[in-house]
Each structure stands twice: as structure tokens, then as C-alpha cells.
PDB file of N, CA and C in Angstrom:
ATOM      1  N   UNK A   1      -9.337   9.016 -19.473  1.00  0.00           N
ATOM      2  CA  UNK A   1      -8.646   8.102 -18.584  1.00  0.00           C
ATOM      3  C   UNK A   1      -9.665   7.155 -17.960  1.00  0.00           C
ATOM      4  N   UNK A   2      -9.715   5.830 -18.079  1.00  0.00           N
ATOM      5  CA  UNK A   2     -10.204   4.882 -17.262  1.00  0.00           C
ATOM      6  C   UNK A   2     -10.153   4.895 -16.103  1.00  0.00           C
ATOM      7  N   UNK A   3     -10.949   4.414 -15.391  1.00  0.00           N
ATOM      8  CA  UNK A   3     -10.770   4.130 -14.508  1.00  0.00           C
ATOM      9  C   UNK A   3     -10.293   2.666 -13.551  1.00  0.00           C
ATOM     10  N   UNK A   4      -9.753   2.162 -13.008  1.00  0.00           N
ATOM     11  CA  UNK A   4      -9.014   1.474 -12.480  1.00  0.00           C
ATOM     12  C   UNK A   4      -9.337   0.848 -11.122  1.00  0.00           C
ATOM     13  N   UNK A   5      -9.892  -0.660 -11.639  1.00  0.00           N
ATOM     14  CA  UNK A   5      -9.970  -1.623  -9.833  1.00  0.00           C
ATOM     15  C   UNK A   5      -9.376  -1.950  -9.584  1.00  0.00           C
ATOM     16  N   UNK A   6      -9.869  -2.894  -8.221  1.00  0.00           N
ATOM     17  CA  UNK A   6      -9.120  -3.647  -8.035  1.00  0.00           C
ATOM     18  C   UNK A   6      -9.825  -4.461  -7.187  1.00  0.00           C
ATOM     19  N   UNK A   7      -9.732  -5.551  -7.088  1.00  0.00           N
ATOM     20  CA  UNK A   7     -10.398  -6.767  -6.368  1.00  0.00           C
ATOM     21  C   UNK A   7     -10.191  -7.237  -4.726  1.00  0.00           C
ATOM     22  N   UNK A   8     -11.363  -7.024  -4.184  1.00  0.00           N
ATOM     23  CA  UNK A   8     -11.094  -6.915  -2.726  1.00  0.00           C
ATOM     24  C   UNK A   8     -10.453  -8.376  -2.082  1.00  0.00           C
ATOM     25  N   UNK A   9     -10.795  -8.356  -1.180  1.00  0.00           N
ATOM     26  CA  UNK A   9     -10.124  -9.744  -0.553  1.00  0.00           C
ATOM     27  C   UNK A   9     -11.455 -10.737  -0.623  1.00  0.00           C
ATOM     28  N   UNK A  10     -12.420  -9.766  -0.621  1.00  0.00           N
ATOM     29  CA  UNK A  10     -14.397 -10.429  -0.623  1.00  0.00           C
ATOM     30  C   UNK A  10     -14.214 -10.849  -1.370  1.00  0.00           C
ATOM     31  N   UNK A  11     -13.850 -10.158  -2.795  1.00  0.00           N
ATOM     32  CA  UNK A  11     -14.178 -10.676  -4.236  1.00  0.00           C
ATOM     33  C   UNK A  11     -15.172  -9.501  -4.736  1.00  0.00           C
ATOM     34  N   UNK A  12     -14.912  -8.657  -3.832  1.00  0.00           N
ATOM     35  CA  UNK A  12     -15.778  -7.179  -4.709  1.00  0.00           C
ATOM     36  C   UNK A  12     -14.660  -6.412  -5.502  1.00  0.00           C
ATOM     37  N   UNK A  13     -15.303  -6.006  -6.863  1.00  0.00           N
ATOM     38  CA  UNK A  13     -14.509  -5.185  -7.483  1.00  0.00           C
ATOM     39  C   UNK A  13     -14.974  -4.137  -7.429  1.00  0.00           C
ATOM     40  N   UNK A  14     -13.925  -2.654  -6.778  1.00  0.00           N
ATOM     41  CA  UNK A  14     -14.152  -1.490  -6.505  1.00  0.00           C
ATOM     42  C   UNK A  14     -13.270  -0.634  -7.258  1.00  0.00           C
ATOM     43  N   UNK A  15     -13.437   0.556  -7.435  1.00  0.00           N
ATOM     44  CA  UNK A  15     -12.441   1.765  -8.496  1.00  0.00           C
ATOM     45  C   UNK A  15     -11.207   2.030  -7.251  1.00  0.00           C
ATOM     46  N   UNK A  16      -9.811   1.684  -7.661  1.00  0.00           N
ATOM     47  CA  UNK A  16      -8.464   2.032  -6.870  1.00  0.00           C
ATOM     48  C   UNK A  16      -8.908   3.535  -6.048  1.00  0.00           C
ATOM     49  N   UNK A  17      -8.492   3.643  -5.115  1.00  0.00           N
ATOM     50  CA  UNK A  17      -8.527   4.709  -4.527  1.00  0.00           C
ATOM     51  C   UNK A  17      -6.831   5.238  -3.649  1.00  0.00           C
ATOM     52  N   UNK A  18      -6.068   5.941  -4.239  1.00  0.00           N
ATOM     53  CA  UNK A  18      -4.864   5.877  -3.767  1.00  0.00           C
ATOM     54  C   UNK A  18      -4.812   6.713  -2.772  1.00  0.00           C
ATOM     55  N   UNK A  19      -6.047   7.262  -2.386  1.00  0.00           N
ATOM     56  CA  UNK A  19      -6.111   7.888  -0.845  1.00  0.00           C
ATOM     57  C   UNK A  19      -6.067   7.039   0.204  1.00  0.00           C
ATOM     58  N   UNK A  20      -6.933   5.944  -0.117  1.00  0.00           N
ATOM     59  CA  UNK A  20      -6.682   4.551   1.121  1.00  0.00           C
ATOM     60  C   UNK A  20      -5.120   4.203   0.734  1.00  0.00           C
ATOM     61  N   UNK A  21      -4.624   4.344   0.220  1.00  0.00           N
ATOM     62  CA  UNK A  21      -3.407   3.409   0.474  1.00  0.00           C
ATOM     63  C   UNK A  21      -2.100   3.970   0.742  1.00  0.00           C
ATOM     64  N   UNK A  22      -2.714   5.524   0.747  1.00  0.00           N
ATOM     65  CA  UNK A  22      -1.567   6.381   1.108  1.00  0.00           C
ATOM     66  C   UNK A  22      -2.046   6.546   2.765  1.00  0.00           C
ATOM     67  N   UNK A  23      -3.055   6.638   3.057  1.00  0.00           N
ATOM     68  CA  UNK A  23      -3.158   6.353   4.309  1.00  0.00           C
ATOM     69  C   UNK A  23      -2.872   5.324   5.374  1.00  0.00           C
ATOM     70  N   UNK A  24      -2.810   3.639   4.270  1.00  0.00           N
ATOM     71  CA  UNK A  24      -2.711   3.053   5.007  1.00  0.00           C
ATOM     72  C   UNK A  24      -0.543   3.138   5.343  1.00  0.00           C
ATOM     73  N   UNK A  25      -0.011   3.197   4.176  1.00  0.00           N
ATOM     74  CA  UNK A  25       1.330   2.994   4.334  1.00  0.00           C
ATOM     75  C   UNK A  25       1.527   4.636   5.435  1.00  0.00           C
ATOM     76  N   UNK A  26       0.737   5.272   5.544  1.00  0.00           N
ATOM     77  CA  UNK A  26       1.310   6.497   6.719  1.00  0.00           C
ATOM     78  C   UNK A  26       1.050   6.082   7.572  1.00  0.00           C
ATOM     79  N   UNK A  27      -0.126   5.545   7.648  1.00  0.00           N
ATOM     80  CA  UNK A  27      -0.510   4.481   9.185  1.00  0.00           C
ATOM     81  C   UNK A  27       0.680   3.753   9.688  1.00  0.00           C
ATOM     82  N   UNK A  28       1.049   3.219   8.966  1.00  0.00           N
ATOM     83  CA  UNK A  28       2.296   2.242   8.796  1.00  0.00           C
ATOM     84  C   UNK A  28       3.850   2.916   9.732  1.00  0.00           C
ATOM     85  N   UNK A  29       3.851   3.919   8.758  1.00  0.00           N
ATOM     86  CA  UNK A  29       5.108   5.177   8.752  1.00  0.00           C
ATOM     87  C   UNK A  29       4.815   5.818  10.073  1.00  0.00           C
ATOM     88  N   UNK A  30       4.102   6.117  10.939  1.00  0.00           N
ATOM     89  CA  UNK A  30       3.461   6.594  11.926  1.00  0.00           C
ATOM     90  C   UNK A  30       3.666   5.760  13.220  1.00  0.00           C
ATOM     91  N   UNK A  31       3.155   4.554  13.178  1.00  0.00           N
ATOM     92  CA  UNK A  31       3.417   3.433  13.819  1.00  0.00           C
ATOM     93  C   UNK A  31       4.932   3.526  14.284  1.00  0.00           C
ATOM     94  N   UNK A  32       5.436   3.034  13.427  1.00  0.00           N
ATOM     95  CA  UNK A  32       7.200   2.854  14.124  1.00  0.00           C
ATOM     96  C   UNK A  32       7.968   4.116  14.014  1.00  0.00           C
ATOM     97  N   UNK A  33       7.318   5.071  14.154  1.00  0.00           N
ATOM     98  CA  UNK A  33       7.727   6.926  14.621  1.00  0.00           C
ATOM     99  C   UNK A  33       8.612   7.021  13.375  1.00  0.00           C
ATOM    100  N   UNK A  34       8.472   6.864  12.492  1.00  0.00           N
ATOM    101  CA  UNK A  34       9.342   6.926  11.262  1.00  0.00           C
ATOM    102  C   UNK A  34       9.447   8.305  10.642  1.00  0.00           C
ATOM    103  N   UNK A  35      10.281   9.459  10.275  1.00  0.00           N
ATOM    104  CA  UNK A  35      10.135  11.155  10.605  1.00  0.00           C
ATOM    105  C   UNK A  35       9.890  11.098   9.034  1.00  0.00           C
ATOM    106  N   UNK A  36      10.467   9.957   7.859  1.00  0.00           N
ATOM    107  CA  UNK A  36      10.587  10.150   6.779  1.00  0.00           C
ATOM    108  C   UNK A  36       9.213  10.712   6.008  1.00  0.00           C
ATOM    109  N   UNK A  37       8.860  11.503   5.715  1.00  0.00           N
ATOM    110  CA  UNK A  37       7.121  11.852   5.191  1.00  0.00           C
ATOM    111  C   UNK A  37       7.513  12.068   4.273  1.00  0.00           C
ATOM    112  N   UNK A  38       8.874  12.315   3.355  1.00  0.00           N
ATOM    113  CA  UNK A  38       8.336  11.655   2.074  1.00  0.00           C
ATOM    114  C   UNK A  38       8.460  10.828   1.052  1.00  0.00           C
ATOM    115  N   UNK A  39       8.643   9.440   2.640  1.00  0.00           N
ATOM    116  CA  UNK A  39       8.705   8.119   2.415  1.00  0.00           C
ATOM    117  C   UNK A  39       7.321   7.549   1.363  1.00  0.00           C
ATOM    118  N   UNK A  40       5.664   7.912   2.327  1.00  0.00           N
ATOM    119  CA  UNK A  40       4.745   7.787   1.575  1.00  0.00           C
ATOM    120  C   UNK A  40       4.457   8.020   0.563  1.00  0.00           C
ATOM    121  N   UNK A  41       4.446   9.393  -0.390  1.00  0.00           N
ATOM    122  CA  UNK A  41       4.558   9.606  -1.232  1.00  0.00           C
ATOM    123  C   UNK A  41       5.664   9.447  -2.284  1.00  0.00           C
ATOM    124  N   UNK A  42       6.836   8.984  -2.549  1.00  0.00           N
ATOM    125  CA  UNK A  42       7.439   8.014  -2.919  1.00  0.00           C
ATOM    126  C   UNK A  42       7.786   6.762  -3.328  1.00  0.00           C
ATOM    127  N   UNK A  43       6.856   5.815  -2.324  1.00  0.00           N
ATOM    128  CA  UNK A  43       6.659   4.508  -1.881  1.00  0.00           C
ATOM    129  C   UNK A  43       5.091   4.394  -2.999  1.00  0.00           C
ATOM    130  N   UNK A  44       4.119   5.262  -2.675  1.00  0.00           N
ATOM    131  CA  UNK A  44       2.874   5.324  -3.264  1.00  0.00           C
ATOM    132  C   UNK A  44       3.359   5.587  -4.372  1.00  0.00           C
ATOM    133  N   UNK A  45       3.590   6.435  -5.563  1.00  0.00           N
ATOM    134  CA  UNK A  45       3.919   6.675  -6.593  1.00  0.00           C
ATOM    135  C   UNK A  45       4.649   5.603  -7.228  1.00  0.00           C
ATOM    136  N   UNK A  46       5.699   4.730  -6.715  1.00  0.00           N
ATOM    137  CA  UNK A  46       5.813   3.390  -7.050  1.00  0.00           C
ATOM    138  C   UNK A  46       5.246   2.358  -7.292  1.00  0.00           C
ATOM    139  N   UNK A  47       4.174   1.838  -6.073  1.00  0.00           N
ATOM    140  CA  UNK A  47       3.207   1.348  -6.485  1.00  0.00           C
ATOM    141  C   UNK A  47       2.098   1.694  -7.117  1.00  0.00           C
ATOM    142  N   UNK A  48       1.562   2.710  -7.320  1.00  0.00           N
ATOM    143  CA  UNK A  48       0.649   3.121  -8.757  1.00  0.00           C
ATOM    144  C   UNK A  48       1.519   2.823 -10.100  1.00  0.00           C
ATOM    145  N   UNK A  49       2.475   3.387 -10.014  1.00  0.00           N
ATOM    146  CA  UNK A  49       3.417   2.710 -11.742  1.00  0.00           C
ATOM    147  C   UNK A  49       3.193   1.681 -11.738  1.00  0.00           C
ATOM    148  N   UNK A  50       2.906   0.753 -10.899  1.00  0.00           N
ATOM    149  CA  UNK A  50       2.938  -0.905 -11.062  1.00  0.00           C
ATOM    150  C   UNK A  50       1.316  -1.460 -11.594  1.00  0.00           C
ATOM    151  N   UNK A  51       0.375  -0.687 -10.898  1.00  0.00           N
ATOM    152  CA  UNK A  51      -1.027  -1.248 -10.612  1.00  0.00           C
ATOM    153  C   UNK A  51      -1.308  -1.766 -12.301  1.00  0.00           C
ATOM    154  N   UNK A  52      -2.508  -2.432 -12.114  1.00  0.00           N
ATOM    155  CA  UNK A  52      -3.098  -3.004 -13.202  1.00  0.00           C
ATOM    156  C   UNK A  52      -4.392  -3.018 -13.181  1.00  0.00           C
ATOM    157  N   UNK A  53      -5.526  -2.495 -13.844  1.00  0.00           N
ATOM    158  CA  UNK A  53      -6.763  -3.122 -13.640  1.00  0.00           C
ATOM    159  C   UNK A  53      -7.107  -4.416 -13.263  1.00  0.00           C
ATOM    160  N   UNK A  54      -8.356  -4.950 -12.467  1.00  0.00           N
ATOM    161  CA  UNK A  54      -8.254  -6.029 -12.202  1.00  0.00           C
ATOM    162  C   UNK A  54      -7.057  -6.648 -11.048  1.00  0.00           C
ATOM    163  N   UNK A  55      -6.139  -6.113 -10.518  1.00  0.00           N
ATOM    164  CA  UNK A  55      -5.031  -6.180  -9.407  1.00  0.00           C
ATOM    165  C   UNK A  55      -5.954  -6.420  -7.860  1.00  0.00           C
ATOM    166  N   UNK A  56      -5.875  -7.688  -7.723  1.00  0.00           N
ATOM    167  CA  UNK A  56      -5.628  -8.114  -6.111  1.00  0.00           C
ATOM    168  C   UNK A  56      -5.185  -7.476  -5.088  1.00  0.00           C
ATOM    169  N   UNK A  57      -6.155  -6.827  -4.143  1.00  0.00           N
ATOM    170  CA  UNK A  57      -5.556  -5.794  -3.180  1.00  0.00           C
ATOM    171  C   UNK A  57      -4.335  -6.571  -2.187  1.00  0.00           C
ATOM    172  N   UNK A  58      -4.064  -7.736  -2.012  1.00  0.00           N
ATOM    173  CA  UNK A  58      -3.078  -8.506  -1.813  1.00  0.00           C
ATOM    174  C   UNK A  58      -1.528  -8.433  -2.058  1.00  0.00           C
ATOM    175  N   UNK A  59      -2.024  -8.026  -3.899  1.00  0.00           N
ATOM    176  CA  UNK A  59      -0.862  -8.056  -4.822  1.00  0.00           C
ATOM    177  C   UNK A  59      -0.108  -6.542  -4.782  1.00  0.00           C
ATOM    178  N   UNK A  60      -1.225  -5.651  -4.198  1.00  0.00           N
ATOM    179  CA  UNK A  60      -1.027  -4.218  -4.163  1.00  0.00           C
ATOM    180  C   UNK A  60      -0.315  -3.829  -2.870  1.00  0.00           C
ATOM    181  N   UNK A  61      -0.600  -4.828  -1.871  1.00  0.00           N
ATOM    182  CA  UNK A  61       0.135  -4.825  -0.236  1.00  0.00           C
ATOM    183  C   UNK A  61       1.026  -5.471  -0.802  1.00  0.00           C
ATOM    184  N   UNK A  62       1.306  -6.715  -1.342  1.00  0.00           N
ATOM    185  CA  UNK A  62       2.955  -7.287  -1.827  1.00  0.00           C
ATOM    186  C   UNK A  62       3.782  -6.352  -2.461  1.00  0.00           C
ATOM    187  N   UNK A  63       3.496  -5.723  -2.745  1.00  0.00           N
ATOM    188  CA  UNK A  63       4.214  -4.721  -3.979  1.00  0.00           C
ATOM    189  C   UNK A  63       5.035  -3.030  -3.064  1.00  0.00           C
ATOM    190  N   UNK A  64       3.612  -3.152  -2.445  1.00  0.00           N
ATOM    191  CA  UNK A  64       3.848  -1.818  -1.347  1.00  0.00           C
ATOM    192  C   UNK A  64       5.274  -2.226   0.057  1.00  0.00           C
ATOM    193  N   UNK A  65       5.257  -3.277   0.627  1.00  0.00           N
ATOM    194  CA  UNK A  65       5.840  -4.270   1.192  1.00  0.00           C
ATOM    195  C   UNK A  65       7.424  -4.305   0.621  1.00  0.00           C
ATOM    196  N   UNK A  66       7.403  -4.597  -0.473  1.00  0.00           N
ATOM    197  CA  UNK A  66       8.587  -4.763  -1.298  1.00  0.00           C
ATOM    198  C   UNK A  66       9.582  -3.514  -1.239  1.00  0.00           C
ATOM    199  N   UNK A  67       8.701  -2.504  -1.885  1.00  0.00           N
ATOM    200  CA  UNK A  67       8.748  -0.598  -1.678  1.00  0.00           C
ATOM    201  C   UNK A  67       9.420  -0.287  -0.715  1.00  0.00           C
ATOM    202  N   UNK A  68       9.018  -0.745   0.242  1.00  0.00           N
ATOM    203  CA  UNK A  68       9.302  -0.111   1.429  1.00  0.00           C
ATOM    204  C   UNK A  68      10.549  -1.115   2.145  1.00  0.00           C
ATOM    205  N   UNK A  69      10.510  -2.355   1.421  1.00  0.00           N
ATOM    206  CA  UNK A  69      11.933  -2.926   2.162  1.00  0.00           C
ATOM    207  C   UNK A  69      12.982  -2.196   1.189  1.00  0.00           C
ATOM    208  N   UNK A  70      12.890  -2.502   0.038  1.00  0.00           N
ATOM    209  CA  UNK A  70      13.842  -1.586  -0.881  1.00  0.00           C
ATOM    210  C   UNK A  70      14.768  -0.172  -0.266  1.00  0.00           C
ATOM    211  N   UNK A  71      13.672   0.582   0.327  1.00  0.00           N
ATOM    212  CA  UNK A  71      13.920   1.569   0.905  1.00  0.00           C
ATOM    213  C   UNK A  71      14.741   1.900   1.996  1.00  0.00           C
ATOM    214  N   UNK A  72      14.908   0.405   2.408  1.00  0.00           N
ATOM    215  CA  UNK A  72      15.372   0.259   3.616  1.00  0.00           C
ATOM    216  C   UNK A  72      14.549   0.578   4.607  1.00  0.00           C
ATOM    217  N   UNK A  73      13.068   0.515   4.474  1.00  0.00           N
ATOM    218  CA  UNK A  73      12.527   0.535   5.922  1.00  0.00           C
ATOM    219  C   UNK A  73      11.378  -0.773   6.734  1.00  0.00           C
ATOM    220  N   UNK A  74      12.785  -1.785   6.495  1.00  0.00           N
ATOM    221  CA  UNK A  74      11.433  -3.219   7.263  1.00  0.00           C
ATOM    222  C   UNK A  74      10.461  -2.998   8.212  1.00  0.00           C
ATOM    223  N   UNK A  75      11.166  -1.938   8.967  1.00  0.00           N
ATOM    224  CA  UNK A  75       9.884  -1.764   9.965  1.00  0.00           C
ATOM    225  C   UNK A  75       9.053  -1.109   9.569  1.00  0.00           C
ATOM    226  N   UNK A  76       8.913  -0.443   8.540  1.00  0.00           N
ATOM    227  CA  UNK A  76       7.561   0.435   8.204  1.00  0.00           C
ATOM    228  C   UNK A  76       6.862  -0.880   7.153  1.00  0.00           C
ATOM    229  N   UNK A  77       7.378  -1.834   6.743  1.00  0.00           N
ATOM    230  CA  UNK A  77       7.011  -2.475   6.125  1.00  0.00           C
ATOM    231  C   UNK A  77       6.072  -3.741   7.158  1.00  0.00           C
ATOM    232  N   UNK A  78       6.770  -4.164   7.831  1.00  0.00           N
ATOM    233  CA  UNK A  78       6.148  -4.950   9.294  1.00  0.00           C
ATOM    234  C   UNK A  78       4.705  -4.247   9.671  1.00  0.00           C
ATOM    235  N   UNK A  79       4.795  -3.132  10.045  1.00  0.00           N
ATOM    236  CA  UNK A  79       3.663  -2.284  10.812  1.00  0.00           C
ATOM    237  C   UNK A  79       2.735  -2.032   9.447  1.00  0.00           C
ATOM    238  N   UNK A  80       2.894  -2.481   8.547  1.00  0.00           N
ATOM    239  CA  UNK A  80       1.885  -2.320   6.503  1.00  0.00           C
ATOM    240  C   UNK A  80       1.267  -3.746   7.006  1.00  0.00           C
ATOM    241  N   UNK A  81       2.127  -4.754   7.370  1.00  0.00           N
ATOM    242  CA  UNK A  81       1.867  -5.956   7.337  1.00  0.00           C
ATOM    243  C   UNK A  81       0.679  -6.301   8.502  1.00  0.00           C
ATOM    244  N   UNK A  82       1.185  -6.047   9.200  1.00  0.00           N
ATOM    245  CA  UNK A  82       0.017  -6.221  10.462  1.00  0.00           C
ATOM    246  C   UNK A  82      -0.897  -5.243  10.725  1.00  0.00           C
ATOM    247  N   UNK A  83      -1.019  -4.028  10.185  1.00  0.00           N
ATOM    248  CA  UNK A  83      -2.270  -3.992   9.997  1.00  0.00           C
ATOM    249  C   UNK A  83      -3.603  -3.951   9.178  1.00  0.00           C
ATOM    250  N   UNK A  84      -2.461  -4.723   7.767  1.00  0.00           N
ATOM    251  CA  UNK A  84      -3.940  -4.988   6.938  1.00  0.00           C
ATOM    252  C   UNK A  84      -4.068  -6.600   7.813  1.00  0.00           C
ATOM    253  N   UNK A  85      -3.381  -7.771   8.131  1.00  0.00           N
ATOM    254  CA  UNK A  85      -3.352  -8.493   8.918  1.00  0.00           C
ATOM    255  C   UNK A  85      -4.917  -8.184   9.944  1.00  0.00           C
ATOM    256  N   UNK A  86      -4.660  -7.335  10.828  1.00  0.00           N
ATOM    257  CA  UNK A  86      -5.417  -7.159  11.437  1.00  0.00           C
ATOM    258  C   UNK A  86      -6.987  -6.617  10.965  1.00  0.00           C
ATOM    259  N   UNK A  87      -7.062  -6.017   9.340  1.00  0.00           N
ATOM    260  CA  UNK A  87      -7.899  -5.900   9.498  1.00  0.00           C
ATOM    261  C   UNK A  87      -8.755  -7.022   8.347  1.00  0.00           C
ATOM    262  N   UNK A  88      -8.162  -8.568   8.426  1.00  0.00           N
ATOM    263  CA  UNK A  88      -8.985  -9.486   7.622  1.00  0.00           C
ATOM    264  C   UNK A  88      -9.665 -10.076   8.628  1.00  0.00           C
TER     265      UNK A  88
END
């Protein structure tokens, strides 16, 4: 199995790590007291089916974003939004 980047917002290419991004969408899920836990893992497993080598960590928050409105949860999707927001 390959391994799999993805391109920072710098322009560094680093190996996917789906521990950051399950953390960040619980961050998220956490934020607006959301009880669903196994919203994340759900939501994450969706967006890994999608990823691509070479994928824009951008394109990987658009995608995650999407997930989670689907789901019916804008507000867990809002609180995804502002704080990768916050951390450019």
C-alpha cells in the first residue's frame, strides 16, 4: 500500500494522516456539544473514500464540510469551518 499526501496550504507535501482529521472534525463535534460520536467516524471514513494523492488540504476540508452538511449537521460543519479558519 502506498502511501498517500497531501498538499499543505504552505505548499508542503506531507503523508495524509487521518488522525489529524479525525481530531479536527471531533474538535468540531465537541464545539457545538454535539452527543453524536459516531458522527466522526462516519463522516471520516467518507472522506478517506474520496482522498487522492496529491489532494489539497482545502479540498479535504471541502469535502469533510459537505459530509457533515449531508448529515444534517451545519453546525458541526460551521465550528470545521472556523477553526481551520482560525488556524491560517
Amino acid at each position: 500500500m502506498s502511501i498517500m499526501n497531501v498538499i499543505k496550504r504552505d505548499g508542503r507535501c506531507e503523508p495524509f494522516d487521518p488522525v489529524k482529521l479525525r481530531m479536527s472534525i471531533n474538535s468540531a463535534r465537541s464545539a457545538v456539544e454535539c452527543k453524536d460520536l459516531f458522527l466522526v467516524e462516519d463522516v471520516l471514513d467518507l472522506v478517506v473514500g474520496q482522498c487522492h494523492d496529491g489532494m489539497p488540504t482545502e479540498k479535504l476540508h471541502d469535502i469533510v464540510v459537505t459530509e457533515l452538511i449531508k448529515y444534517r449537521y451545519p453546525d458541526v460543519a460551521t465550528a470545521f469551518v472556523n477553526y481551520h479558519d482560525n488556524k491560517a
